[in-house]
Protein backbone atom coordinates (compact mmCIF):
# COMPACT_ATOMS: atom_id res chain seq x y z
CA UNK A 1 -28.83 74.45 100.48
CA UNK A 2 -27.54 70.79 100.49
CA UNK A 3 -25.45 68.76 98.97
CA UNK A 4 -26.57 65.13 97.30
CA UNK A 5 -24.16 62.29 96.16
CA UNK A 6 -24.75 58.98 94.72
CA UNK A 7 -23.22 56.02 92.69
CA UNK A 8 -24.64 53.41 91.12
CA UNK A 9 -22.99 50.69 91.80
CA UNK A 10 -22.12 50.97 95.29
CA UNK A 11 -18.37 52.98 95.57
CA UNK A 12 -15.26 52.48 97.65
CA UNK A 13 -16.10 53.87 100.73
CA UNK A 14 -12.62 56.47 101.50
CA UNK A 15 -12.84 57.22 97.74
CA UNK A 16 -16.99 58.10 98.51
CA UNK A 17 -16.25 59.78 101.77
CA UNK A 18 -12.83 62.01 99.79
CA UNK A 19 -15.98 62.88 97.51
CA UNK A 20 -18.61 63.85 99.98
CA UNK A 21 -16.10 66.45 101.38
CA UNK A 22 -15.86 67.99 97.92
CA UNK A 23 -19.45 69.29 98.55
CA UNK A 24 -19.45 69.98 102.49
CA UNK A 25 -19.19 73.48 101.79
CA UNK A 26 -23.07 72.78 100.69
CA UNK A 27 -24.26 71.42 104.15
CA UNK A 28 -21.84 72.32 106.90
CA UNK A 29 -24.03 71.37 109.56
CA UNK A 30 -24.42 67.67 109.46
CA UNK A 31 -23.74 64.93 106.50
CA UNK A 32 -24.89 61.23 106.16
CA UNK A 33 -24.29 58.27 104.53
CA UNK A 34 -26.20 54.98 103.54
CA UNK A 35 -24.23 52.29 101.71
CA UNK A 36 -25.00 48.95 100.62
CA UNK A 37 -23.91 46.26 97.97
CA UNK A 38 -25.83 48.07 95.18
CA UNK A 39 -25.66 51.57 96.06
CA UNK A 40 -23.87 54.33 97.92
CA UNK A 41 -25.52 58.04 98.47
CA UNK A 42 -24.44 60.34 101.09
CA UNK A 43 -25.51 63.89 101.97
CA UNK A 44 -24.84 67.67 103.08
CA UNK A 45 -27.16 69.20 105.67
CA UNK A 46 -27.68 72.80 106.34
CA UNK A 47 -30.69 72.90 108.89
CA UNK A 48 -32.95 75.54 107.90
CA UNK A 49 -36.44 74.05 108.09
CA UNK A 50 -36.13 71.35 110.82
CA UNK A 51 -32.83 72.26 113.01
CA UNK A 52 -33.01 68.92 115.34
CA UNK A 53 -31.68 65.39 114.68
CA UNK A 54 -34.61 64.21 113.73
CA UNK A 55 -34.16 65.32 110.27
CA UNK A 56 -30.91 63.71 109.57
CA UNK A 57 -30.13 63.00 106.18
CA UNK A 58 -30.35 60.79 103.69
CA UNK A 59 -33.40 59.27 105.31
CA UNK A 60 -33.43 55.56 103.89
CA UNK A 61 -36.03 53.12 104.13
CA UNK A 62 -36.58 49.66 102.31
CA UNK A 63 -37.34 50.98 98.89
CA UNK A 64 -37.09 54.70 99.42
CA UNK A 65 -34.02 56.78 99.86
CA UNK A 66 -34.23 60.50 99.80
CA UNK A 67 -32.80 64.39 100.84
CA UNK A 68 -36.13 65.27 102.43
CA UNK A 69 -36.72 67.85 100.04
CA UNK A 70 -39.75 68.29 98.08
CA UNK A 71 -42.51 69.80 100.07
CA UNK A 72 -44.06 68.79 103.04
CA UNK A 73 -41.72 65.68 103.93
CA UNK A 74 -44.21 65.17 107.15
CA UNK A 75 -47.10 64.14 105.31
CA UNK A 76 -44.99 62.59 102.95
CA UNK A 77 -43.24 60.79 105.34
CA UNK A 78 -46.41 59.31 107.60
CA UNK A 79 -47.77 57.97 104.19
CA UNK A 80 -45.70 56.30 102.87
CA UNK A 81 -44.01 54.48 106.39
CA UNK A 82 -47.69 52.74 106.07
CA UNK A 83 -47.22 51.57 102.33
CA UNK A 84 -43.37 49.84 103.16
């Protein structure tokens, strides 16, 4: 189980972050956080598939941010690094 949070247009960050912790209780092993000018989405991690680092969340990439849910993320993942 995670927890996912996101606004549209980006949010005040300590107002975000007061947010986030509503949902720790989700993800108590790790939580993330991508902002920018447009957007702000942060997330709750419990490690139950992948328990290393590697898998910390919310993976963001040019035009792609996401949980890493969904079904085999790994092929997922090595596809569509080539199409950014």
């Amino acid at each position: 189980m995670c927890g996912i949070l996101g606004t549209i247009p980006s949010s005040n960050t300590e107002l975000f972050n007061r947010a986030l912790t509503t949902i720790h209780h989700r993800g108590p092993d790790s939580n993330g956080v991508f902002h920018n000018e447009n957007i702000s989405f942060g997330h709750t991690r419990l490690k139950i598939v992948d328990l290393s680092n590697k898998a910390a969340q919310p993976m963001h990439f040019p035009l792609n941010i996401d949980n890493g849910g969904g079904g085999n993320p790994a092929n997922r993942y090595s596809e569509t690094a080539y199409k950014i």
